[in-house]
Protein backbone atom coordinates (compact mmCIF):
# COMPACT_ATOMS: atom_id res chain seq x y z
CA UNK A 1 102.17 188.16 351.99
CA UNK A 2 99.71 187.27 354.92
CA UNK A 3 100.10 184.62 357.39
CA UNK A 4 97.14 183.25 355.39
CA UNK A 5 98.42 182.98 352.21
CA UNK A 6 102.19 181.51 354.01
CA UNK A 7 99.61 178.76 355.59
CA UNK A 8 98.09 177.61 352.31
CA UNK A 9 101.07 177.34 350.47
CA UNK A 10 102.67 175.10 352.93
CA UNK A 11 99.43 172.96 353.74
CA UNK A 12 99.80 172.44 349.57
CA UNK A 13 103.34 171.39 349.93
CA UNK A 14 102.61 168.77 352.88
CA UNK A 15 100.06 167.61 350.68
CA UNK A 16 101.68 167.34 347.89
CA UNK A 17 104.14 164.93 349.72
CA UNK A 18 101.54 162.88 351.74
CA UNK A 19 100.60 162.46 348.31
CA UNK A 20 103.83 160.77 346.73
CA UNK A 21 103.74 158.86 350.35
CA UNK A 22 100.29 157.36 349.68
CA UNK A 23 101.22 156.43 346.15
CA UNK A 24 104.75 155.20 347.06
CA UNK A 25 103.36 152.76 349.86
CA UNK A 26 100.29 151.48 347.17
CA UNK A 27 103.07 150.94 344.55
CA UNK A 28 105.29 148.97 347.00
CA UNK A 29 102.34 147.02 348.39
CA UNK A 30 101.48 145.92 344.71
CA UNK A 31 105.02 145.65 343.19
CA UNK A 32 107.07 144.55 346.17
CA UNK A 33 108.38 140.82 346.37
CA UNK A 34 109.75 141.70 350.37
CA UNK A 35 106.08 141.08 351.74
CA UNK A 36 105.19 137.58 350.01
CA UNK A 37 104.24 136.39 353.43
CA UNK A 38 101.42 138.90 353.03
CA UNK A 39 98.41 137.19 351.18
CA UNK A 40 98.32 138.32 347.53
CA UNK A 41 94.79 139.33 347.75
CA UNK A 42 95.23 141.11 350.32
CA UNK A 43 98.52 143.00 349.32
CA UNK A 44 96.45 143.97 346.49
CA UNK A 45 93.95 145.53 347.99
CA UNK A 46 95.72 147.63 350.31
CA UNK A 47 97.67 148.52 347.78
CA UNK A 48 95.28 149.54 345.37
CA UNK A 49 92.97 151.60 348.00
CA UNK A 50 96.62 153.54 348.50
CA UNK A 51 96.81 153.91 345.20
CA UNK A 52 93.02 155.05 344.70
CA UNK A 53 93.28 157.45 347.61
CA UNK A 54 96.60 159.09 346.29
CA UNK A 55 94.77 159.54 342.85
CA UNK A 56 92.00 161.09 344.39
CA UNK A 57 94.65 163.75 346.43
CA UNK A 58 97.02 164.18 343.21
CA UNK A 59 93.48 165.40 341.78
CA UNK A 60 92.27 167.68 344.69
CA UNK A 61 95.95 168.85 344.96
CA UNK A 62 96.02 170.12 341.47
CA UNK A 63 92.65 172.30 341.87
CA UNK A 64 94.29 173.38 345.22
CA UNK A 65 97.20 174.55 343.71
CA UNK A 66 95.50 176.44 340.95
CA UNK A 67 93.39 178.12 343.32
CA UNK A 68 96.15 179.18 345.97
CA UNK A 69 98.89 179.68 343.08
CA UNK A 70 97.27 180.81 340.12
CA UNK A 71 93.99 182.54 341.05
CA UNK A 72 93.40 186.29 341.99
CA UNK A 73 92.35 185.24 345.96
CA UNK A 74 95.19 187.06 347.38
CA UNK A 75 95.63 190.14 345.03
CA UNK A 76 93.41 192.57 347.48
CA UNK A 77 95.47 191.74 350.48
């Protein structure tokens, strides 16, 4: 396996988890009753750009993982 191939794999696990991180902190900042001194608007909208933004990488993550896992890009090497 190339140093190429060891790169991409790991870049999509690091993802993966900045992922569940961006998703975790949007569902806290919604759901959490620790940060009431936080305006509710405002908790909200953090929260749900987190949210937005971890959708958005849970969706590029998935095509990334099909390409580096499950595609023929490495077979010649």
């Amino acid at each position: 396996m190339s140093m190429n191939r060891w790169y991409s794999q790991f870049m999509v696990l690091f993802g993966s988890i900045m992922t569940f991180f961006y998703l975790g902190v949007g569902l806290y900042f919604i759901l959490s009753s620790d940060l009431t001194h936080i305006d509710k608007f405002i908790r909200y909208l953090v929260g749900g750009t987190f949210v937005f933004y971890g959708i958005f990488r849970l969706y590029k993550l998935i095509e990334k993982i099909k390409e580096e896992f499950f595609s023929s890009k490495y077979d010649n090497e």
